[in-house]
PDB file of N, CA and C in Angstrom:
ATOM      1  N   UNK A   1     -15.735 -13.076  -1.843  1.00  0.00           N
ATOM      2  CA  UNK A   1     -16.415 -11.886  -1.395  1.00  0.00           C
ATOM      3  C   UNK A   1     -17.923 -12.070  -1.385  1.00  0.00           C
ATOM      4  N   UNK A   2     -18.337 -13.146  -2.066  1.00  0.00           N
ATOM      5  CA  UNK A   2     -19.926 -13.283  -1.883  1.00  0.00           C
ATOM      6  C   UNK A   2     -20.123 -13.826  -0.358  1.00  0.00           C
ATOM      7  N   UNK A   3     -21.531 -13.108  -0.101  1.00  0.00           N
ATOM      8  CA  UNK A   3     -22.376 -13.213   1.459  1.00  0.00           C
ATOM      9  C   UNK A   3     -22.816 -12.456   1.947  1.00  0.00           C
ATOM     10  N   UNK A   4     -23.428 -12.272   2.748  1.00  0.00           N
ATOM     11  CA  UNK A   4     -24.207 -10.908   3.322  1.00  0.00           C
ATOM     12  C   UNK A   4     -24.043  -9.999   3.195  1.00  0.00           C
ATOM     13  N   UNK A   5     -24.819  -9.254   2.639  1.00  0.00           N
ATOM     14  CA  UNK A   5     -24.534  -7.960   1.865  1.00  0.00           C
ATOM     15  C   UNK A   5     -24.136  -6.747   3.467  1.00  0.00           C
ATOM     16  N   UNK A   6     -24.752  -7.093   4.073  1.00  0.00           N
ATOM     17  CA  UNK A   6     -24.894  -6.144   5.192  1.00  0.00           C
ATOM     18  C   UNK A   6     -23.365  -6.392   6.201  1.00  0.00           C
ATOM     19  N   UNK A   7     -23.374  -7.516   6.028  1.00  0.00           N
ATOM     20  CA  UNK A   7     -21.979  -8.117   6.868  1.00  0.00           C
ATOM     21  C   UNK A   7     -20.737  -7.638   6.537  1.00  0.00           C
ATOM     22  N   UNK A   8     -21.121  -8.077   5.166  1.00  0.00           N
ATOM     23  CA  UNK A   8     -19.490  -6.952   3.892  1.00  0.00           C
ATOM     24  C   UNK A   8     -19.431  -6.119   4.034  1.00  0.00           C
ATOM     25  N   UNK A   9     -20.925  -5.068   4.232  1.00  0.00           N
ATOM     26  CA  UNK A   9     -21.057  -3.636   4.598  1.00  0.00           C
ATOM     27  C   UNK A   9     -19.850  -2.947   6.209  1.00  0.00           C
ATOM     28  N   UNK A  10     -20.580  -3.965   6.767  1.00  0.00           N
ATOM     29  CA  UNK A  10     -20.045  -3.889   7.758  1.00  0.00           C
ATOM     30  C   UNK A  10     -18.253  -3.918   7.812  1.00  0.00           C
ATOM     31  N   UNK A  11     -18.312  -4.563   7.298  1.00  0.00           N
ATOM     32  CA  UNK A  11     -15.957  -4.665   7.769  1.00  0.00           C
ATOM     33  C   UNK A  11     -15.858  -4.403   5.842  1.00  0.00           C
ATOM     34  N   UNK A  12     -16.084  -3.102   5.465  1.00  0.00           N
ATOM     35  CA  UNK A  12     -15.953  -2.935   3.855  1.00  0.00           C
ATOM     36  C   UNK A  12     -14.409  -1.853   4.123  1.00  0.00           C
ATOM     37  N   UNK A  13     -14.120  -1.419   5.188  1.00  0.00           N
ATOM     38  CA  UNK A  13     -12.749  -0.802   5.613  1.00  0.00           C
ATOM     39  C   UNK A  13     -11.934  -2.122   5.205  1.00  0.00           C
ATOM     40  N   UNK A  14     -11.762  -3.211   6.063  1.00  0.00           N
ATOM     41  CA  UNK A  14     -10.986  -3.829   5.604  1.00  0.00           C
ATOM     42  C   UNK A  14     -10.783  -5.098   4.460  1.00  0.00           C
ATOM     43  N   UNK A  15     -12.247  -5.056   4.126  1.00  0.00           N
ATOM     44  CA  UNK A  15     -12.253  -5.785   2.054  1.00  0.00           C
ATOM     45  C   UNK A  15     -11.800  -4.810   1.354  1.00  0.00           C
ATOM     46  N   UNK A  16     -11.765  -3.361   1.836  1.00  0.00           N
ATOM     47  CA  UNK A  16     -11.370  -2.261   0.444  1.00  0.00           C
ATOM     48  C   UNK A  16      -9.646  -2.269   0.837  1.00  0.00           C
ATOM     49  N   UNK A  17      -9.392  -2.388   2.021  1.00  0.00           N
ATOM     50  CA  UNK A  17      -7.860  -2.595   1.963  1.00  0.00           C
ATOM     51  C   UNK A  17      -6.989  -3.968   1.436  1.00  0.00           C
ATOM     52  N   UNK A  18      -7.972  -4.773   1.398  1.00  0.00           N
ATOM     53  CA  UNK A  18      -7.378  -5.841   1.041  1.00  0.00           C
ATOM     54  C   UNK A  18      -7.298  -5.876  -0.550  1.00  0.00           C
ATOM     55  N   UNK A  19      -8.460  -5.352  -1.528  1.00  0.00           N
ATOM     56  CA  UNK A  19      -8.472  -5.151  -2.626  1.00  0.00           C
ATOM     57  C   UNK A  19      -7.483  -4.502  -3.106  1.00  0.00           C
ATOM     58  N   UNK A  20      -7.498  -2.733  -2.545  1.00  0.00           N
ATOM     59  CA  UNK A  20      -6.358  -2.379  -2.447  1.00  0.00           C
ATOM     60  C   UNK A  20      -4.648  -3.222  -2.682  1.00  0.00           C
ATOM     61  N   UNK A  21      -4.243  -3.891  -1.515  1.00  0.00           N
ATOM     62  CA  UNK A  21      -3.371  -4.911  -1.602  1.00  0.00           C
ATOM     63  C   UNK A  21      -3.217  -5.577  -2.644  1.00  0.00           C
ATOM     64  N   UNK A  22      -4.667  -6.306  -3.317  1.00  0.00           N
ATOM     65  CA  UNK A  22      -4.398  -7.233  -4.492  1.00  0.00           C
ATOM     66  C   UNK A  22      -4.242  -6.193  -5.776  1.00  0.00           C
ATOM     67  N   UNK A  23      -4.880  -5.460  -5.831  1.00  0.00           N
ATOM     68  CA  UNK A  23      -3.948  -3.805  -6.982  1.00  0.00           C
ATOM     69  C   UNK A  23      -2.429  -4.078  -7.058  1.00  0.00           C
ATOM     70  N   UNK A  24      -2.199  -3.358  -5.902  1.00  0.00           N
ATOM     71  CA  UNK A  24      -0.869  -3.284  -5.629  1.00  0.00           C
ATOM     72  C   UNK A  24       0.054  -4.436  -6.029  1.00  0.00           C
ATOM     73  N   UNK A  25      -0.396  -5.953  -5.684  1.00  0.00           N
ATOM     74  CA  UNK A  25       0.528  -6.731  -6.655  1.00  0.00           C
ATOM     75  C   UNK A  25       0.005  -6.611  -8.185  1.00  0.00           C
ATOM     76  N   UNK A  26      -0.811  -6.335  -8.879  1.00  0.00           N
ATOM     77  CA  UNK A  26      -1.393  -6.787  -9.584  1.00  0.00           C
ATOM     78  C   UNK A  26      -0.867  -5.532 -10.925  1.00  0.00           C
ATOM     79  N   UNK A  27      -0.828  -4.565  -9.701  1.00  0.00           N
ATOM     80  CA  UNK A  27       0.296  -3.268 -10.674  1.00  0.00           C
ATOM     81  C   UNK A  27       2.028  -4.071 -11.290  1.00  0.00           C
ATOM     82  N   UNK A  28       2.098  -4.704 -10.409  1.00  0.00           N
ATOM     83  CA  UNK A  28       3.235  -4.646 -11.415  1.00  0.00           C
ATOM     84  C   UNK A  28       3.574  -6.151 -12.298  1.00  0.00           C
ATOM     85  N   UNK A  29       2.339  -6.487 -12.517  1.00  0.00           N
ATOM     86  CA  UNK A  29       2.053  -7.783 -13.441  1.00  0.00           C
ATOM     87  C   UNK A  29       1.809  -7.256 -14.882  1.00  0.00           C
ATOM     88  N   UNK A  30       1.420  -5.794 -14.828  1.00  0.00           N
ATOM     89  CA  UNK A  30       0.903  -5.030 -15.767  1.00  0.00           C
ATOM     90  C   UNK A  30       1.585  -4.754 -17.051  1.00  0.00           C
ATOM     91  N   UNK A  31       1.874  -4.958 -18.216  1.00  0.00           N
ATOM     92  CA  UNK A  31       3.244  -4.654 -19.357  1.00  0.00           C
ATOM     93  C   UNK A  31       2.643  -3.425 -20.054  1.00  0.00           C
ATOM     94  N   UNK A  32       1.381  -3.628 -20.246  1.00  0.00           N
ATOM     95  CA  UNK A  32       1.165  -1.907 -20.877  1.00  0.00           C
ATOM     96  C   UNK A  32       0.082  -1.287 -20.650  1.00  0.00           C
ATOM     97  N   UNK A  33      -0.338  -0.363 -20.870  1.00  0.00           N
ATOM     98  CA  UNK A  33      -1.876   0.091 -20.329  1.00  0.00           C
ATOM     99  C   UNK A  33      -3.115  -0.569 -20.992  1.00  0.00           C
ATOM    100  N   UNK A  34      -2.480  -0.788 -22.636  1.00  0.00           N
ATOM    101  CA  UNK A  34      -3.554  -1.268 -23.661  1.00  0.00           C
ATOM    102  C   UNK A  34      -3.533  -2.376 -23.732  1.00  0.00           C
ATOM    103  N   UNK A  35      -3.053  -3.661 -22.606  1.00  0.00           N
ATOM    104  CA  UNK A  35      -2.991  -4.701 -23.125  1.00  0.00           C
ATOM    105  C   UNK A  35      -2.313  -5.498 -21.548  1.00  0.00           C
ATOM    106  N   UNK A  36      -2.819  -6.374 -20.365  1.00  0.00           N
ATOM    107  CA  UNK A  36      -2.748  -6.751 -19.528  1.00  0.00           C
ATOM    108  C   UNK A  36      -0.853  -7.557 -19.861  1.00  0.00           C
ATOM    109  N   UNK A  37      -0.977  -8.132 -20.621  1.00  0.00           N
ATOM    110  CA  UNK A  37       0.161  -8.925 -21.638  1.00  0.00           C
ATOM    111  C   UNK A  37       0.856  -8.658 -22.176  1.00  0.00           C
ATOM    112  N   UNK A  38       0.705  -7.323 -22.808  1.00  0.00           N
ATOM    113  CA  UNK A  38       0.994  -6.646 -23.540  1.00  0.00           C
ATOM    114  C   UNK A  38       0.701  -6.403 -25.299  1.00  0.00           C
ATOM    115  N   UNK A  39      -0.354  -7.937 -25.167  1.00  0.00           N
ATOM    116  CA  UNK A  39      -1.044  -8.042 -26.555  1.00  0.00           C
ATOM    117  C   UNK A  39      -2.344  -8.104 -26.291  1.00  0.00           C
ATOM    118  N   UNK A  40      -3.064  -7.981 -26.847  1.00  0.00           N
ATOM    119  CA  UNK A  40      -4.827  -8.855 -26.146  1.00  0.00           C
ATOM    120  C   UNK A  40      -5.197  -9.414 -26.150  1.00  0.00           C
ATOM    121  N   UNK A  41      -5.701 -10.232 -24.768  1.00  0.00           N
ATOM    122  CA  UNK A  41      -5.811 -11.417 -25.186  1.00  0.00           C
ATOM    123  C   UNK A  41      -7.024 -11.981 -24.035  1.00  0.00           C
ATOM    124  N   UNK A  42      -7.308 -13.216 -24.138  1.00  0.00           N
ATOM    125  CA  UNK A  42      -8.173 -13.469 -23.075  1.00  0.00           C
ATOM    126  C   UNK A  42      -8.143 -12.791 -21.741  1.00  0.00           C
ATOM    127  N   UNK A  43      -7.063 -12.700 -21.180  1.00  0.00           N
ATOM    128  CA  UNK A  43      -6.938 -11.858 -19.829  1.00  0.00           C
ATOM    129  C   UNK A  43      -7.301 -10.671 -19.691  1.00  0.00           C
ATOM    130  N   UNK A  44      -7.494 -10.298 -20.817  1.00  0.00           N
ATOM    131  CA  UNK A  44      -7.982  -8.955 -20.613  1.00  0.00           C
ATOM    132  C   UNK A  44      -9.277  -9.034 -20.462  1.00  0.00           C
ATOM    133  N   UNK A  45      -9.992  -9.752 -21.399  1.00  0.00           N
ATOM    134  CA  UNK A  45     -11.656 -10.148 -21.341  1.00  0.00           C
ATOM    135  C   UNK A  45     -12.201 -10.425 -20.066  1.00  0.00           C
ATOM    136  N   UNK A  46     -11.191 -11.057 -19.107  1.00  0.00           N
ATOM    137  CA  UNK A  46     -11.625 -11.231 -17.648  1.00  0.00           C
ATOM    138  C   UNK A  46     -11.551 -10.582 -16.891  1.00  0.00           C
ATOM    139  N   UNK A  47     -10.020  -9.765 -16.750  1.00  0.00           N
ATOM    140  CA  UNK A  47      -9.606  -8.467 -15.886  1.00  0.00           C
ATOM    141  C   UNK A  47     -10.517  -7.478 -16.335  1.00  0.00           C
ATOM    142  N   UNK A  48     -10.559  -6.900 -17.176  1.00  0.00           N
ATOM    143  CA  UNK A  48     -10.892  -5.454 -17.574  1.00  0.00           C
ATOM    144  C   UNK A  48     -12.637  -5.175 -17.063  1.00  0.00           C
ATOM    145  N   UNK A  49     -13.734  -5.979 -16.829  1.00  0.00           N
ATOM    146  CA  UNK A  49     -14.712  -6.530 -16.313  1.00  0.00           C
ATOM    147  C   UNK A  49     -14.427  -6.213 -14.485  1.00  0.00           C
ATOM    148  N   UNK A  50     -13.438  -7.026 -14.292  1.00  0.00           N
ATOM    149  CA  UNK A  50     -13.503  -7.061 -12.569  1.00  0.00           C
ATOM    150  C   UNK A  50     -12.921  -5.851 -12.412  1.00  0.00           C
ATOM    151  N   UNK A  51     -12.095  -4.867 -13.004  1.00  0.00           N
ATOM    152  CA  UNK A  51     -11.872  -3.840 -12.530  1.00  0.00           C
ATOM    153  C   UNK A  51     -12.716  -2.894 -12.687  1.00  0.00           C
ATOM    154  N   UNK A  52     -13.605  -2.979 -13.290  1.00  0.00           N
ATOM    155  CA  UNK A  52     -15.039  -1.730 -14.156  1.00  0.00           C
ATOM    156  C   UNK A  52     -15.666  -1.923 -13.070  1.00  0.00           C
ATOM    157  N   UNK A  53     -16.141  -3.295 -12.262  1.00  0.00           N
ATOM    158  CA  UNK A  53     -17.056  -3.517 -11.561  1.00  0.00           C
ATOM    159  C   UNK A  53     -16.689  -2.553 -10.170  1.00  0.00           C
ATOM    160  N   UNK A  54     -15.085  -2.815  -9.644  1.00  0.00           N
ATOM    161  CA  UNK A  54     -14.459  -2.314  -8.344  1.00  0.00           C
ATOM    162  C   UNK A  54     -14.755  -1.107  -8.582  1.00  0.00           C
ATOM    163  N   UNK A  55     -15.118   0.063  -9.917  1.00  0.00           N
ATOM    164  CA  UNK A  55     -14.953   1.634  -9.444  1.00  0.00           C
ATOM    165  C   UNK A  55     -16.238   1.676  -8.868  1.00  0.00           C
ATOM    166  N   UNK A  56     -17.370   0.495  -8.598  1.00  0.00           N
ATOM    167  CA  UNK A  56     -18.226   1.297  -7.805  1.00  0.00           C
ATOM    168  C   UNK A  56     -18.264   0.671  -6.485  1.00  0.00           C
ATOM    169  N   UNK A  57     -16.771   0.781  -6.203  1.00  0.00           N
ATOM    170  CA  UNK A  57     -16.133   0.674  -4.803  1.00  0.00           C
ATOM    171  C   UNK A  57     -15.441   2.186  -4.120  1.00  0.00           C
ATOM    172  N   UNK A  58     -16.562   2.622  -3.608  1.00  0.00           N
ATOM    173  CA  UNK A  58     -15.619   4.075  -3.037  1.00  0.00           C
ATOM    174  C   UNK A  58     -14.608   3.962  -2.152  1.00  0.00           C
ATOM    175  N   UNK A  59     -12.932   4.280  -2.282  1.00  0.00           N
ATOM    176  CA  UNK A  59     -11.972   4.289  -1.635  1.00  0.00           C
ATOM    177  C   UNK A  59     -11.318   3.328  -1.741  1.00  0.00           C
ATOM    178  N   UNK A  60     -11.198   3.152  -2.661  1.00  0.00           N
ATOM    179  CA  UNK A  60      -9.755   1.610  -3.213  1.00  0.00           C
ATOM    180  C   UNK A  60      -8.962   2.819  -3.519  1.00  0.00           C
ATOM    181  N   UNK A  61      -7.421   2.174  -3.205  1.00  0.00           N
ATOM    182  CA  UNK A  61      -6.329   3.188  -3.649  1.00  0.00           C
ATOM    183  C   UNK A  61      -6.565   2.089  -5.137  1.00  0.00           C
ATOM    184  N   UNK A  62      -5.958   2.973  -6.555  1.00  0.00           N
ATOM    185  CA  UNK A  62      -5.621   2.216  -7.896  1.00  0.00           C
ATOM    186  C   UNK A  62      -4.495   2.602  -7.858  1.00  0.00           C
ATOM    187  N   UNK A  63      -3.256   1.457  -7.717  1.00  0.00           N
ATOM    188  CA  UNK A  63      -1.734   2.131  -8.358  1.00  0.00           C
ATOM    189  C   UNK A  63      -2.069   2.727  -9.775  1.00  0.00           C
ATOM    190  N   UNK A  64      -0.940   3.097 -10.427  1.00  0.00           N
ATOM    191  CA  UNK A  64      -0.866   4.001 -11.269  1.00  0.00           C
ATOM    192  C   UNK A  64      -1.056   3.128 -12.301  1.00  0.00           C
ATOM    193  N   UNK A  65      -0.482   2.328 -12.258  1.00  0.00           N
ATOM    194  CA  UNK A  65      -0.196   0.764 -14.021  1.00  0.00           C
ATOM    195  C   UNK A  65      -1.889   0.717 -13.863  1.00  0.00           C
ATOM    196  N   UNK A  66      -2.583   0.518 -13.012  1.00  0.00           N
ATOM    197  CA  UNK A  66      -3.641  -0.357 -12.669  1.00  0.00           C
ATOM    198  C   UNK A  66      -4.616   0.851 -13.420  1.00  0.00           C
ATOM    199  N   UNK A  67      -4.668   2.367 -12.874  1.00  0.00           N
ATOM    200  CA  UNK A  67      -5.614   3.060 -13.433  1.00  0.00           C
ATOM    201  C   UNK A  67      -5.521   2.945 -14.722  1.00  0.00           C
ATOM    202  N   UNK A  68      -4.124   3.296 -15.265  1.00  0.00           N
ATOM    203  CA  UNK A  68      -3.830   3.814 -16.868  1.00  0.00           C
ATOM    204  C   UNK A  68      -4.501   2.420 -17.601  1.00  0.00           C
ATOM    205  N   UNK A  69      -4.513   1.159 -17.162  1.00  0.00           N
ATOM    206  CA  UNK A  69      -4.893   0.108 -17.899  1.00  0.00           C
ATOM    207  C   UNK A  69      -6.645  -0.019 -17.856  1.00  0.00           C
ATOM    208  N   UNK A  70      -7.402   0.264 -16.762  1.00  0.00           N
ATOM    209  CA  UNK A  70      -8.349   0.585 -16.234  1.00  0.00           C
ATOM    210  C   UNK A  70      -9.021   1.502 -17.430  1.00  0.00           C
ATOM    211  N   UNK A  71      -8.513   2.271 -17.442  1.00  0.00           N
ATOM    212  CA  UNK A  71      -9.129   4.006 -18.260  1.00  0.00           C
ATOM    213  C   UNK A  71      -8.599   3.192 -19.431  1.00  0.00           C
ATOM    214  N   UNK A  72      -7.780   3.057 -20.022  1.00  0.00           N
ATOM    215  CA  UNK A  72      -7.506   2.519 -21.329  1.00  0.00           C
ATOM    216  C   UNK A  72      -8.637   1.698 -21.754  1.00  0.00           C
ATOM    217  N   UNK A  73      -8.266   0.712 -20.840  1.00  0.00           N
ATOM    218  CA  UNK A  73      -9.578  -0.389 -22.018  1.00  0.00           C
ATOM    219  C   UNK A  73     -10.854   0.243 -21.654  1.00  0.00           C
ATOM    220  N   UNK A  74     -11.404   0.919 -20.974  1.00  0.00           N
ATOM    221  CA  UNK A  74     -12.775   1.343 -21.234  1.00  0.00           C
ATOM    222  C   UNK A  74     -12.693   2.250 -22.163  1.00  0.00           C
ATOM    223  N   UNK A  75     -11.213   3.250 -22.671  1.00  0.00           N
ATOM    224  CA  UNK A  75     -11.771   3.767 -23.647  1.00  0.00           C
ATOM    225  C   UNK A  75     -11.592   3.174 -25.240  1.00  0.00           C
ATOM    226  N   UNK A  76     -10.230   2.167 -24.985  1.00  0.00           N
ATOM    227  CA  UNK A  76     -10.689   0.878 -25.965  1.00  0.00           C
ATOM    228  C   UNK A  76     -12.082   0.380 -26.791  1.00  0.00           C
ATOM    229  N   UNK A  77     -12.591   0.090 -25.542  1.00  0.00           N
ATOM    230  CA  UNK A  77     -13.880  -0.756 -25.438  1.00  0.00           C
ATOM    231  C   UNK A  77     -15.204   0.526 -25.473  1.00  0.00           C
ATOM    232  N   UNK A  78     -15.056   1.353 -25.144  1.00  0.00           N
ATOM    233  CA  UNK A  78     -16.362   2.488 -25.015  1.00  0.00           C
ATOM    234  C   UNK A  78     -17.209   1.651 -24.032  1.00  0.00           C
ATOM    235  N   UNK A  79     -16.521   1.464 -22.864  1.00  0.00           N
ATOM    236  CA  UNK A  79     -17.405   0.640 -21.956  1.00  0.00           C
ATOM    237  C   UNK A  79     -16.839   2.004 -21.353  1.00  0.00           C
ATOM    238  N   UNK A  80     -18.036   2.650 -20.448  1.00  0.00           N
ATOM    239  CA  UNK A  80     -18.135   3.421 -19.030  1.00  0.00           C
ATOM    240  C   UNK A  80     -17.806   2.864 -18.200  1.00  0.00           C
ATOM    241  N   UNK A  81     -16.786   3.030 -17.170  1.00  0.00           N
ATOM    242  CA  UNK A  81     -16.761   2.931 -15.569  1.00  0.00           C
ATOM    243  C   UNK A  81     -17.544   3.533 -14.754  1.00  0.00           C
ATOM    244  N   UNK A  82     -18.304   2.490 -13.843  1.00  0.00           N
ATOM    245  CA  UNK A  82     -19.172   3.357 -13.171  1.00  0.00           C
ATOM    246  C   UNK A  82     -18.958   3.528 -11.829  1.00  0.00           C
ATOM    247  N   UNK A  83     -17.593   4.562 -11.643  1.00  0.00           N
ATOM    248  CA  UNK A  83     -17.023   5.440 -10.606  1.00  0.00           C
ATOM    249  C   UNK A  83     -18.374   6.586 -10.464  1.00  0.00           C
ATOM    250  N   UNK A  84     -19.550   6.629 -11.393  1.00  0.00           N
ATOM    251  CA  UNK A  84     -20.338   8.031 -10.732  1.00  0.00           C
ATOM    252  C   UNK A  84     -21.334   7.121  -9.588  1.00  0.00           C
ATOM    253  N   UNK A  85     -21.274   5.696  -9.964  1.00  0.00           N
ATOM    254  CA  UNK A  85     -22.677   5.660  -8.993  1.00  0.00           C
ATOM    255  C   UNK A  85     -21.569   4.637  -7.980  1.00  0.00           C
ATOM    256  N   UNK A  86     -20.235   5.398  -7.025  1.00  0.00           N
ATOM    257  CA  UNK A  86     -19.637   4.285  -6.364  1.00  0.00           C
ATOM    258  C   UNK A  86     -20.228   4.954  -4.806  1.00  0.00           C
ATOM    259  N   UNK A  87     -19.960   3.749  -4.738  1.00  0.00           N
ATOM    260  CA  UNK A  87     -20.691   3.534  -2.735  1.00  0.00           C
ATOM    261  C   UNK A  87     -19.519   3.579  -1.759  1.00  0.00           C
TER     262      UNK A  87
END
């Protein structure tokens, strides 16, 4: 996804559907909300990061596994999602 910021701008209909898409498999890789694995573990340290970053993506669908794990570890973590400043 890195490159012209203006270019991405441009076709961001179909990078947000494709993101979308990778959710959607990615929902049902999911074992619990509190835990990518279902324990914690490195994967989470990596996922939980790239999904904080996507809420300031306006108009991604989040399956359902994907939010509840989403909202969990930020409130895990007392890390904010920053869905207020999404574009």
């Amino acid at each position: 996804m890195i490159g012209d910021f203006g270019e991405n701008l441009a076709h961001s209909s179909g990078l947000i559907k494709n993101i979308s898409d990778d959710l959607r498999a990615l929902d049902k890789l999911i074992v619990q909300p509190n835990a990518v694995n279902g324990e914690l573990s490195e994967d989470d340290i990596h996922l939980f990061p790239l999904l904080r970053n996507l809420t300031l993506v306006a108009g991604i669908n989040w399956p359902t596994r994907v939010a509840d794990y989403r909202d969990n570890m930020a409130k895990q973590t007392q890390i904010n999602l920053l869905s207020s400043m999404a574009l």
